[in-house]
PDB file of N, CA and C in Angstrom:
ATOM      1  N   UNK A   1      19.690   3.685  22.419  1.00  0.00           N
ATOM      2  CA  UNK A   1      18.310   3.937  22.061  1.00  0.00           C
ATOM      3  C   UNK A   1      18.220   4.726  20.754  1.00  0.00           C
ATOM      4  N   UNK A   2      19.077   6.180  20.322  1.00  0.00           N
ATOM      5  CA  UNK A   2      19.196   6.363  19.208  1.00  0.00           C
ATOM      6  C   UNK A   2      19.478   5.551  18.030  1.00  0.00           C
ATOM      7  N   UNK A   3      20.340   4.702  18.716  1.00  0.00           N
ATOM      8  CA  UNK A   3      20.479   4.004  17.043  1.00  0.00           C
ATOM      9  C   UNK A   3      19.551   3.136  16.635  1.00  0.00           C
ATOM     10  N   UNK A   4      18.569   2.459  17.865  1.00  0.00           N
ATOM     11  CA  UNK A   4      17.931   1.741  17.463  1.00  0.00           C
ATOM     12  C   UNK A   4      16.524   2.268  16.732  1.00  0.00           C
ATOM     13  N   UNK A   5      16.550   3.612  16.798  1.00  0.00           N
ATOM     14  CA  UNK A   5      15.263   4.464  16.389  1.00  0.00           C
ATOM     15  C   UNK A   5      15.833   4.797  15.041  1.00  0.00           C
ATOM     16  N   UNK A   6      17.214   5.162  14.741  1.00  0.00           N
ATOM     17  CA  UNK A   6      17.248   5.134  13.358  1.00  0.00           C
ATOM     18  C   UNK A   6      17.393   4.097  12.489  1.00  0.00           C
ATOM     19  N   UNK A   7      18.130   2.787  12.898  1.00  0.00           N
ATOM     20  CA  UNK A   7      17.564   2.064  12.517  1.00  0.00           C
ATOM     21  C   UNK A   7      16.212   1.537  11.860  1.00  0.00           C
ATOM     22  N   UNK A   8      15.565   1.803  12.881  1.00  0.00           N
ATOM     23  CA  UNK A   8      13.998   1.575  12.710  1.00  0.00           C
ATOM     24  C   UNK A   8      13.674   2.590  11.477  1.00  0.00           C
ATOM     25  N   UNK A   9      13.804   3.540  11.555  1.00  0.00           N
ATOM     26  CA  UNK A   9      13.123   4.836  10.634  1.00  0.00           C
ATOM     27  C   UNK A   9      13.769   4.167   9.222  1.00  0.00           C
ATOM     28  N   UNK A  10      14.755   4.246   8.900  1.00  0.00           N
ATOM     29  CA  UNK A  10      15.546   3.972   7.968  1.00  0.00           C
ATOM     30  C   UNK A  10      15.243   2.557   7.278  1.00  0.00           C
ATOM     31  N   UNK A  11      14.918   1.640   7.945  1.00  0.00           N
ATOM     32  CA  UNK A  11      14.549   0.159   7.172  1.00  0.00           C
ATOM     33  C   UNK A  11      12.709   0.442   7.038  1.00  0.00           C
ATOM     34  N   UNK A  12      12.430   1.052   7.762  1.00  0.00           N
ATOM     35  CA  UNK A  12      10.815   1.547   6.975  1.00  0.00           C
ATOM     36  C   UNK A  12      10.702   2.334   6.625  1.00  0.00           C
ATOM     37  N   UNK A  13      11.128   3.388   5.862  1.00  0.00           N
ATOM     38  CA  UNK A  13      11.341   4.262   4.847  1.00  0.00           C
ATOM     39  C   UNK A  13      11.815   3.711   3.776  1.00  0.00           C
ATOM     40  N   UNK A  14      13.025   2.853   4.014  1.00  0.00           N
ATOM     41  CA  UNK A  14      12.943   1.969   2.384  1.00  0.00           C
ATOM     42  C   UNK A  14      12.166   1.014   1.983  1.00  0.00           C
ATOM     43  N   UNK A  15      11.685   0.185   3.256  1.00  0.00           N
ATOM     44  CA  UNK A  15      10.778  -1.053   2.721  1.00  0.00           C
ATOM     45  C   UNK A  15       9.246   0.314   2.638  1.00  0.00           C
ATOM     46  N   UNK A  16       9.116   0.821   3.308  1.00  0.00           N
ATOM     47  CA  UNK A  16       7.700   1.487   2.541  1.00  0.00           C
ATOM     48  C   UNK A  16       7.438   1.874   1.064  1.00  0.00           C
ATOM     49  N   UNK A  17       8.862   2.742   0.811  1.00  0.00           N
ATOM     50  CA  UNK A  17       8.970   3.243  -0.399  1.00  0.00           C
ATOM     51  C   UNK A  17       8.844   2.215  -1.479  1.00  0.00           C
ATOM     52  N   UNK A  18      10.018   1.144  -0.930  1.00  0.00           N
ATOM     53  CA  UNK A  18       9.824   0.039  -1.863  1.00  0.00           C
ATOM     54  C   UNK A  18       8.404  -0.498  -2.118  1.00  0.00           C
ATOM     55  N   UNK A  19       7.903  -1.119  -1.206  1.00  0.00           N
ATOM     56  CA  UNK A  19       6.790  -1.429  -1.183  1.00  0.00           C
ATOM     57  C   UNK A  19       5.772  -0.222  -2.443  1.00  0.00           C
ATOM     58  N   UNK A  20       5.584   0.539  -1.661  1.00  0.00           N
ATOM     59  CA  UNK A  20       4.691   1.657  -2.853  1.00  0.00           C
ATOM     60  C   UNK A  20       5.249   1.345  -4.142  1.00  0.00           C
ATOM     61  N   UNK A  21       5.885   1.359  -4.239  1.00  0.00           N
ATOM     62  CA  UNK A  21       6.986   1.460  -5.662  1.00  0.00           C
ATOM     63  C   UNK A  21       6.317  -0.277  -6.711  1.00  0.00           C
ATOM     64  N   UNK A  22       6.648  -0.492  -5.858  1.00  0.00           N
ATOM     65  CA  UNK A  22       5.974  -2.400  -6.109  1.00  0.00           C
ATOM     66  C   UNK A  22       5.030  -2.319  -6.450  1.00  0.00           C
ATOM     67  N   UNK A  23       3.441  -1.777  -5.698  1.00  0.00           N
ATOM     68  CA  UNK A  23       2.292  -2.043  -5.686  1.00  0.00           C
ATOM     69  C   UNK A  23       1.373  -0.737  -6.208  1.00  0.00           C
ATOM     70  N   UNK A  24       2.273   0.475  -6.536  1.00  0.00           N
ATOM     71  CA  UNK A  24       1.758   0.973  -7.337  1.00  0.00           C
ATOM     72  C   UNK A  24       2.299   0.727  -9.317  1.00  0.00           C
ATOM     73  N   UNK A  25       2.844  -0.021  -9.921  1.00  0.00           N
ATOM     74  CA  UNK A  25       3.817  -0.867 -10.760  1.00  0.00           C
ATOM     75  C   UNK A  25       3.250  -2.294 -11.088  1.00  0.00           C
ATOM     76  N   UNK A  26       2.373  -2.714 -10.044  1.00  0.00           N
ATOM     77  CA  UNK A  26       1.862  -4.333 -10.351  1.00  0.00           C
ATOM     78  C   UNK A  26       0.264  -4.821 -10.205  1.00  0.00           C
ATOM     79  N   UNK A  27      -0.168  -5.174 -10.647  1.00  0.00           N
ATOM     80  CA  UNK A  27      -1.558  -5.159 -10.384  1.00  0.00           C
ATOM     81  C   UNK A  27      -1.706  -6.520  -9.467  1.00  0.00           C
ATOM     82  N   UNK A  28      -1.615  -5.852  -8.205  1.00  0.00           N
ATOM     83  CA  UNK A  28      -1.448  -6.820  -6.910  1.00  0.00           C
ATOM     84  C   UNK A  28      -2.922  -5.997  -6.487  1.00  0.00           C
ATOM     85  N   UNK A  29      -4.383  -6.774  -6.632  1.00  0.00           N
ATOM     86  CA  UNK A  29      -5.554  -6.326  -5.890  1.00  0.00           C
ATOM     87  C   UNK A  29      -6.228  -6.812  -4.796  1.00  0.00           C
ATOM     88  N   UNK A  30      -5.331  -5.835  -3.776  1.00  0.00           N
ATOM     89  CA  UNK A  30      -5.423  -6.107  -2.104  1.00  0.00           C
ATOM     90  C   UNK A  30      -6.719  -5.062  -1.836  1.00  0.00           C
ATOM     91  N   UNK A  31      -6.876  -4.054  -2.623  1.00  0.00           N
ATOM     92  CA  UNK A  31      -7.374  -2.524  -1.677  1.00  0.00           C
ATOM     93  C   UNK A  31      -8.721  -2.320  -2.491  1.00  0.00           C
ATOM     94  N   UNK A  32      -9.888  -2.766  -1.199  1.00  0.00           N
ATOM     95  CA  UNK A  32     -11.018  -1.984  -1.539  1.00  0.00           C
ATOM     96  C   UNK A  32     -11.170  -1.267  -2.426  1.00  0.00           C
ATOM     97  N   UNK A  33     -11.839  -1.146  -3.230  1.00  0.00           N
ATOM     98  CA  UNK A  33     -12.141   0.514  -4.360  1.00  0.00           C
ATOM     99  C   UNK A  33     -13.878   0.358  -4.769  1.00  0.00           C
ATOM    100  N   UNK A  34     -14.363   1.105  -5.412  1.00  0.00           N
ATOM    101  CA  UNK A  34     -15.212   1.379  -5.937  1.00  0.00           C
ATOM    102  C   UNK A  34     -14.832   1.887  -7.636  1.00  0.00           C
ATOM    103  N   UNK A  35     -15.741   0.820  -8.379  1.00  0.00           N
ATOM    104  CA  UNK A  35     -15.258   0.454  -9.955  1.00  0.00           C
ATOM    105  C   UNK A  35     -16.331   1.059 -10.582  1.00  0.00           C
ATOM    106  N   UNK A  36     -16.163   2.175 -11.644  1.00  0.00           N
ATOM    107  CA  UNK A  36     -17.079   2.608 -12.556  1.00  0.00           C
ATOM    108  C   UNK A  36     -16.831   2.651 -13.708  1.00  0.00           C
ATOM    109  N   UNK A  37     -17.713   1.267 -14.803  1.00  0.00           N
ATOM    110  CA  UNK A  37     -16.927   1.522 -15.736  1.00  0.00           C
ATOM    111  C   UNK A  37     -17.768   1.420 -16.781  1.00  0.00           C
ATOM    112  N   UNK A  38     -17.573   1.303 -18.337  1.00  0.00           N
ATOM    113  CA  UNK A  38     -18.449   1.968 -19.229  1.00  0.00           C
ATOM    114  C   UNK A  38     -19.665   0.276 -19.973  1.00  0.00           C
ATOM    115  N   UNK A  39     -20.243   0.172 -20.642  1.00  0.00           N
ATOM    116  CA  UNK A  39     -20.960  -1.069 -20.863  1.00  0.00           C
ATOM    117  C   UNK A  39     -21.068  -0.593 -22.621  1.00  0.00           C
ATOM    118  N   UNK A  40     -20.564  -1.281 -23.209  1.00  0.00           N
ATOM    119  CA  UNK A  40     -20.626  -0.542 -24.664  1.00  0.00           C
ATOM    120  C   UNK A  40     -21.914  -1.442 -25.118  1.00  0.00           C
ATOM    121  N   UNK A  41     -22.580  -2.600 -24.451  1.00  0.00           N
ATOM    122  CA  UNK A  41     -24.136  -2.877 -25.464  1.00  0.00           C
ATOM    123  C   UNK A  41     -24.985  -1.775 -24.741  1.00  0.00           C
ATOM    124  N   UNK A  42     -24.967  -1.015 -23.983  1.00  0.00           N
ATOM    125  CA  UNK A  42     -26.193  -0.188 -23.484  1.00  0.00           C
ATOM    126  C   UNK A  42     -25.448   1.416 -23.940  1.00  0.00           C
ATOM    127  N   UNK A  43     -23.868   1.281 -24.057  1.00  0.00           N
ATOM    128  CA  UNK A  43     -23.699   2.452 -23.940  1.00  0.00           C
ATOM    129  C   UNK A  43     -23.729   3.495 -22.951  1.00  0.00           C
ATOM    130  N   UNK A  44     -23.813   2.909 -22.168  1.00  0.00           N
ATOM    131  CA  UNK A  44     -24.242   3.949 -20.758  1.00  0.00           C
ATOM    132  C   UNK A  44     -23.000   3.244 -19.804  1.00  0.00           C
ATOM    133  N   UNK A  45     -22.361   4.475 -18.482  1.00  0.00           N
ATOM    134  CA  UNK A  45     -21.599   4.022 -17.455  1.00  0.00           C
ATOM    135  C   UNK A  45     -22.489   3.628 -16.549  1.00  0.00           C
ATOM    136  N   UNK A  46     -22.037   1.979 -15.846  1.00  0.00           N
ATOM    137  CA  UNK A  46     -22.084   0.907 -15.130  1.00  0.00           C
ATOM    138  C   UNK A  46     -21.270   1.382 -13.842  1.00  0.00           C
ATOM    139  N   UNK A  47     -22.303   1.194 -12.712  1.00  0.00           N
ATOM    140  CA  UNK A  47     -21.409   1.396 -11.023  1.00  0.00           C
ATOM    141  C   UNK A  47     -22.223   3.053 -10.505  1.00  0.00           C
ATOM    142  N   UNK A  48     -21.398   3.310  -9.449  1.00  0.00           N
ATOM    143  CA  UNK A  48     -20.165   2.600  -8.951  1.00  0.00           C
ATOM    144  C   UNK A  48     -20.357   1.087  -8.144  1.00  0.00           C
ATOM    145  N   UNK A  49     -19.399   0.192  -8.266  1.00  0.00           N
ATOM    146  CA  UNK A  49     -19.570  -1.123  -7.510  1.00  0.00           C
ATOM    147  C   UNK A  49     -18.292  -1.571  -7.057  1.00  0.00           C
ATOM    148  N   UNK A  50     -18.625  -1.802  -5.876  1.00  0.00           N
ATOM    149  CA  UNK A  50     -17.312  -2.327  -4.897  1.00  0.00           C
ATOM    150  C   UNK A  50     -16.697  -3.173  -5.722  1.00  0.00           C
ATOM    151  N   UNK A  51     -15.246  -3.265  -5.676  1.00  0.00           N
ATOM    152  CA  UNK A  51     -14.561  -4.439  -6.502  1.00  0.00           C
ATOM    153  C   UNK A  51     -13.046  -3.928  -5.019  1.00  0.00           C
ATOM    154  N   UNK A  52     -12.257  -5.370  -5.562  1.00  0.00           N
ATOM    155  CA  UNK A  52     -10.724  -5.331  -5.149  1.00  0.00           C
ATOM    156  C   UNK A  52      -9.976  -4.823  -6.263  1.00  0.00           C
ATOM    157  N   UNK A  53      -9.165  -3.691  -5.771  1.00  0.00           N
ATOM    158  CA  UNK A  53      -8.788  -2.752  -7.220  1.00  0.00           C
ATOM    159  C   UNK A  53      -6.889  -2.818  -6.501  1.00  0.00           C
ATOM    160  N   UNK A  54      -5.809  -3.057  -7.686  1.00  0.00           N
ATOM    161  CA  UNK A  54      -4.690  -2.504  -7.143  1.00  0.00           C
ATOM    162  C   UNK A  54      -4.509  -1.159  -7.309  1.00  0.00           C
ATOM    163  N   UNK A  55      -3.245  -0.690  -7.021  1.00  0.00           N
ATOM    164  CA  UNK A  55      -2.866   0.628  -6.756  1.00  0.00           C
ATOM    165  C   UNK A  55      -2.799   1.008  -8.568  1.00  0.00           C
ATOM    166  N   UNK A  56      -2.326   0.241  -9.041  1.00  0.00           N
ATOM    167  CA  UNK A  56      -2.097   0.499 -10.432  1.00  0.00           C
ATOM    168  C   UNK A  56      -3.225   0.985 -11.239  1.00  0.00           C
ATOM    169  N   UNK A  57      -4.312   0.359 -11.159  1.00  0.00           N
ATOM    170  CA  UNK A  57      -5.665   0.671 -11.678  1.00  0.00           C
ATOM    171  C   UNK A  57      -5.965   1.967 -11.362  1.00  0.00           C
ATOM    172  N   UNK A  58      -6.624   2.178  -9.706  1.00  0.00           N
ATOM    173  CA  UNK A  58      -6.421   3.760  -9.084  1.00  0.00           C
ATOM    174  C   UNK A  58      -5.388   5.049  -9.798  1.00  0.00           C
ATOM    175  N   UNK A  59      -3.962   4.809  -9.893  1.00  0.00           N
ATOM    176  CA  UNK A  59      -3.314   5.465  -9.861  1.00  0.00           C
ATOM    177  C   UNK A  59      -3.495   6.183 -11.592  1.00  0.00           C
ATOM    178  N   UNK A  60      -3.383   4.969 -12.726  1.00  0.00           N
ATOM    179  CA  UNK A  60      -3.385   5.150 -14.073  1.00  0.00           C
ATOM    180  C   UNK A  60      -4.585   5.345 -14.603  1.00  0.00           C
ATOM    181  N   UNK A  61      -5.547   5.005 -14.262  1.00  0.00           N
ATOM    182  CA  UNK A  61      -7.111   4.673 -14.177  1.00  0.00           C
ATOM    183  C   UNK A  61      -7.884   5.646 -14.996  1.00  0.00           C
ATOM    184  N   UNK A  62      -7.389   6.781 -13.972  1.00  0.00           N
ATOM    185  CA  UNK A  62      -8.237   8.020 -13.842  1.00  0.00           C
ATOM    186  C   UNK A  62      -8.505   8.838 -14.778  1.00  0.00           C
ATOM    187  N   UNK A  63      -7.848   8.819 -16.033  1.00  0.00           N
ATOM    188  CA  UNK A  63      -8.547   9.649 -16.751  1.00  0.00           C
ATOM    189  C   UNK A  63      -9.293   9.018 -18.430  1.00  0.00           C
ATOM    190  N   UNK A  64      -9.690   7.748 -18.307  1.00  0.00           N
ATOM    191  CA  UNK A  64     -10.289   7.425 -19.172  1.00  0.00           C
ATOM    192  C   UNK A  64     -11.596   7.182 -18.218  1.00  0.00           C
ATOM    193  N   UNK A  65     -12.641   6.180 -19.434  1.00  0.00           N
ATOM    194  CA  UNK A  65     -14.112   6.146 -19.116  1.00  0.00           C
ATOM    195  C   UNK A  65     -14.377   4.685 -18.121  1.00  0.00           C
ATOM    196  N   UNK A  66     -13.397   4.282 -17.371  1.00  0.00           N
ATOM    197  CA  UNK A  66     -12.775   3.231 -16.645  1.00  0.00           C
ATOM    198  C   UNK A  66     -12.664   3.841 -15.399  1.00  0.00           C
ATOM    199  N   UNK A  67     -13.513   4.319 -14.438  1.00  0.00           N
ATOM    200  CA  UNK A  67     -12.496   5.158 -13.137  1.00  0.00           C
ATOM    201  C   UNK A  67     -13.075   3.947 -11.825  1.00  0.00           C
ATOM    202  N   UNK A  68     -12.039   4.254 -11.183  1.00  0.00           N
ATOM    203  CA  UNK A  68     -11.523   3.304 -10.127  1.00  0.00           C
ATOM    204  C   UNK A  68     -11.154   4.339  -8.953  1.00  0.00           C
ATOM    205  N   UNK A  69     -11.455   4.298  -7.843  1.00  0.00           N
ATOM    206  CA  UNK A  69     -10.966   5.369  -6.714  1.00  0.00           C
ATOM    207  C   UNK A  69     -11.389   4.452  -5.230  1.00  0.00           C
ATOM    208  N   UNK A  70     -10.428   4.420  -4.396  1.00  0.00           N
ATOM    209  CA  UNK A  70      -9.927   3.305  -3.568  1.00  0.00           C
ATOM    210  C   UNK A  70     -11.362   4.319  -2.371  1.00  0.00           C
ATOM    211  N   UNK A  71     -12.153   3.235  -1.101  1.00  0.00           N
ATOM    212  CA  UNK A  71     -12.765   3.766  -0.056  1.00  0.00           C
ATOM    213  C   UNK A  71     -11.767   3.896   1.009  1.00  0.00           C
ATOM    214  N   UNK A  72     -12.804   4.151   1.951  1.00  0.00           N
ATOM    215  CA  UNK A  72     -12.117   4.258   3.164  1.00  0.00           C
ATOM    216  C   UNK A  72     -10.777   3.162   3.514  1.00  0.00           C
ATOM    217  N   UNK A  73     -11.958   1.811   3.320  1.00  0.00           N
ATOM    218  CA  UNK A  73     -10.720   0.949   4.152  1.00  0.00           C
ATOM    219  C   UNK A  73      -9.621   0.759   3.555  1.00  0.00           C
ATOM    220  N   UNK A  74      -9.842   1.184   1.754  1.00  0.00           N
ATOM    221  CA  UNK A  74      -8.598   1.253   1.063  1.00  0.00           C
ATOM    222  C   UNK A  74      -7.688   1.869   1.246  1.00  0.00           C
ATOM    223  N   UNK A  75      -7.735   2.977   1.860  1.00  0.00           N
ATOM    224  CA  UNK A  75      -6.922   3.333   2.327  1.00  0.00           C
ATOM    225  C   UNK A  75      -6.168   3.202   3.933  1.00  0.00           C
ATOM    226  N   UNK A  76      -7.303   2.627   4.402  1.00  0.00           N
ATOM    227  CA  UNK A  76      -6.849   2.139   5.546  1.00  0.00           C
ATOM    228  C   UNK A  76      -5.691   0.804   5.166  1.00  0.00           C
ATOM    229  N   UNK A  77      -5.668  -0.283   4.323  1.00  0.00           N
ATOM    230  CA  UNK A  77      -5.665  -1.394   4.240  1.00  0.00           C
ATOM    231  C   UNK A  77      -4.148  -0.524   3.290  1.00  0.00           C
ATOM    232  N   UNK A  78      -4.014   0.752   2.606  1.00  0.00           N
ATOM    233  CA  UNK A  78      -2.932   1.154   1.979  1.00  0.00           C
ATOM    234  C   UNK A  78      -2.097   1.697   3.083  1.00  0.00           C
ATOM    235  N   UNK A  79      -2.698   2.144   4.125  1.00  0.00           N
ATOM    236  CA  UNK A  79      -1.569   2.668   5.109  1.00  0.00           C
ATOM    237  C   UNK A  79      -1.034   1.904   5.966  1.00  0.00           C
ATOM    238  N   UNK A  80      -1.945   0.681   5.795  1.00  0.00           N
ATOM    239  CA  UNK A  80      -1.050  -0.655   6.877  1.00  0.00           C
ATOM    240  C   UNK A  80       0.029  -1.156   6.083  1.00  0.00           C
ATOM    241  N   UNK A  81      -0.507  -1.123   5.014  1.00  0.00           N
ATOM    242  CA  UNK A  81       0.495  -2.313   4.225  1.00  0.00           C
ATOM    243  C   UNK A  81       1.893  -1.246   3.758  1.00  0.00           C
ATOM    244  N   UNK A  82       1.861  -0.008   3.575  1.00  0.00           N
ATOM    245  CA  UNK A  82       3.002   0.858   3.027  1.00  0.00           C
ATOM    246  C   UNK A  82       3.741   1.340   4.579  1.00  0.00           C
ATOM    247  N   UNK A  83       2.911   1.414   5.816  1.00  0.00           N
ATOM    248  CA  UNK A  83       3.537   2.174   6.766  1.00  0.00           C
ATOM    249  C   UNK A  83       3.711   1.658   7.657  1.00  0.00           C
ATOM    250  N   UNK A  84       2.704   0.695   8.220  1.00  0.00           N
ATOM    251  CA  UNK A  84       2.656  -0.209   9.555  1.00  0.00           C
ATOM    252  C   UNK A  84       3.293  -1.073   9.720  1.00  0.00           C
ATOM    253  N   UNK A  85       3.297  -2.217   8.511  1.00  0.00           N
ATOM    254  CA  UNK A  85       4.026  -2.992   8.518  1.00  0.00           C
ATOM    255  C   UNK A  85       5.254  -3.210   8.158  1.00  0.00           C
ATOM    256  N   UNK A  86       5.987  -1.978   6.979  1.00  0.00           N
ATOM    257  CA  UNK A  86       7.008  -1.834   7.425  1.00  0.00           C
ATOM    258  C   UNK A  86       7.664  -0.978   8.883  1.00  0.00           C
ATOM    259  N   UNK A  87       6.935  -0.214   9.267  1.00  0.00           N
ATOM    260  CA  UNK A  87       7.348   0.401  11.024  1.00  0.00           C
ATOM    261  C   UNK A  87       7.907  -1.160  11.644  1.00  0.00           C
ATOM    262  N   UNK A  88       6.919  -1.673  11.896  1.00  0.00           N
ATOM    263  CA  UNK A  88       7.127  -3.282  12.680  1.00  0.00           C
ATOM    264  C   UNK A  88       8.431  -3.686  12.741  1.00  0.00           C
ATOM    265  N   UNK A  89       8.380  -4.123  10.880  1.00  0.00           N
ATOM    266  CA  UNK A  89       9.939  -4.666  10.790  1.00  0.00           C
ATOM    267  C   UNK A  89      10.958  -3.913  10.881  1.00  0.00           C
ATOM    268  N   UNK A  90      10.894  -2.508  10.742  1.00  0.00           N
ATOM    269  CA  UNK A  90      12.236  -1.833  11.121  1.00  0.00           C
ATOM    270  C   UNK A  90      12.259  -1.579  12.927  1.00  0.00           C
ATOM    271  N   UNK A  91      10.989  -1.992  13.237  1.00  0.00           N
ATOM    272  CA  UNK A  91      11.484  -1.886  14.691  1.00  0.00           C
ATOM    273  C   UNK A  91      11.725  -3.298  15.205  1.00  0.00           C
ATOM    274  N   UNK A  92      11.749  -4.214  14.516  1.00  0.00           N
ATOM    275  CA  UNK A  92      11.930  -5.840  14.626  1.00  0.00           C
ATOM    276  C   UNK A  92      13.331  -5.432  14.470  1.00  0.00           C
ATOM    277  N   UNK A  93      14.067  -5.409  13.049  1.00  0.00           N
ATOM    278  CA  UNK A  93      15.383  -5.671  12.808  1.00  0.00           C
ATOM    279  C   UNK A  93      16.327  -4.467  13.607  1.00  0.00           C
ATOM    280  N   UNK A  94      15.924  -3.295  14.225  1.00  0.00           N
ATOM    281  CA  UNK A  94      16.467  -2.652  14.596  1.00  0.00           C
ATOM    282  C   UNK A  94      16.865  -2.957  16.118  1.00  0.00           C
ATOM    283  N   UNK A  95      15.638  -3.403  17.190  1.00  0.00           N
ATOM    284  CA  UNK A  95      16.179  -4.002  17.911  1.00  0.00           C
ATOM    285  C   UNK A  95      16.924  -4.917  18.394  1.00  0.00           C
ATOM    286  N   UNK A  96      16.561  -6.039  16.980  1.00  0.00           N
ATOM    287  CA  UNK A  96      17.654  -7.301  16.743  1.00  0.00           C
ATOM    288  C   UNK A  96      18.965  -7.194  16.946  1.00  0.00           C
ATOM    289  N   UNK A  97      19.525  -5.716  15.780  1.00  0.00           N
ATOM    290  CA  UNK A  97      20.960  -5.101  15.316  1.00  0.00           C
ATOM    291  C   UNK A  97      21.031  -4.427  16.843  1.00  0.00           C
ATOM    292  N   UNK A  98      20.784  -3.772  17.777  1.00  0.00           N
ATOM    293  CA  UNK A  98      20.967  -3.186  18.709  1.00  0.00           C
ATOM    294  C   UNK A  98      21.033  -4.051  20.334  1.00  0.00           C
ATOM    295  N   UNK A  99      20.408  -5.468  20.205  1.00  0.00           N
ATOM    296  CA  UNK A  99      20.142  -6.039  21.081  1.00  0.00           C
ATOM    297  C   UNK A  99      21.788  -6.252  22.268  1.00  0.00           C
ATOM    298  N   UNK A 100      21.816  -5.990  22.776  1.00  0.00           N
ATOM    299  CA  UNK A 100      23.175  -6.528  23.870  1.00  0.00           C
ATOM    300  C   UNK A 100      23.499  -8.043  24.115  1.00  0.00           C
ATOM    301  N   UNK A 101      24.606  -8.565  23.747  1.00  0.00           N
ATOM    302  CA  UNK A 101      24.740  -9.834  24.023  1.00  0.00           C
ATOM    303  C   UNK A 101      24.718 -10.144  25.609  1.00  0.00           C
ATOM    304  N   UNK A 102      24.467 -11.491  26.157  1.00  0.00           N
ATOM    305  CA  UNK A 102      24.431 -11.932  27.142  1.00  0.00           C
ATOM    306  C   UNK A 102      25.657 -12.152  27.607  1.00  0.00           C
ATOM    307  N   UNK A 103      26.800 -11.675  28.895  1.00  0.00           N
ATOM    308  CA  UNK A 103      27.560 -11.835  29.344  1.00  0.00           C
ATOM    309  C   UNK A 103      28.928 -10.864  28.577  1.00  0.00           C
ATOM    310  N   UNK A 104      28.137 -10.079  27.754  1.00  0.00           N
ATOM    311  CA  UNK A 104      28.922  -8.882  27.382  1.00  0.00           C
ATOM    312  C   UNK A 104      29.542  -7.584  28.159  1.00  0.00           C
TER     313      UNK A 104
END
């Protein structure tokens, strides 16, 4: 049972990391946000308005006249995709690697 829990911890800690690493690096726009950004014929800032924003936008975004900041479900929809779904597969491949053969 231990090994199969480190297992588990250990293949979703790297596929999470990885993952973050990926999708904060690529403009992959999975995650809810709210987009405020500038209109140079009026001159005036435009929004805020819901858009699909990646992590990249959010993350680099922030300090020009361009701001981007992820809602709720964005972050909901960031903690599935960085934590949940790798949990899954490290508890997929961990039980796999740990499973007992039949007639062993």
């Amino acid at each position: 049972m231990g090994k199969r829990i480190a297992i588990t911890l250990v293949v979703a800690i790297v596929l999470g990391g990885g993952l973050w690493a990926l999708l904060s690096n690529a403009h992959v726009g999975i995650f809810p946000c709210e987009k405020t950004s500038y209109d140079f014929q009026t001159k005036r800032m435009v929004g805020p308005k819901s858009a699909m924003c990646s992590l990249l936008d959010i993350r680099h975004n922030s300090t020009g006249e361009d701001k981007s900041h992820l809602t709720v479900v964005g972050y909901l929809v960031e903690g599935v995709v960085v934590g949940v779904i790798p949990l899954v597969i490290g508890f997929l491949v961990g039980t796999a690697l740990t499973r007992k053969k039949a007639g062993a």
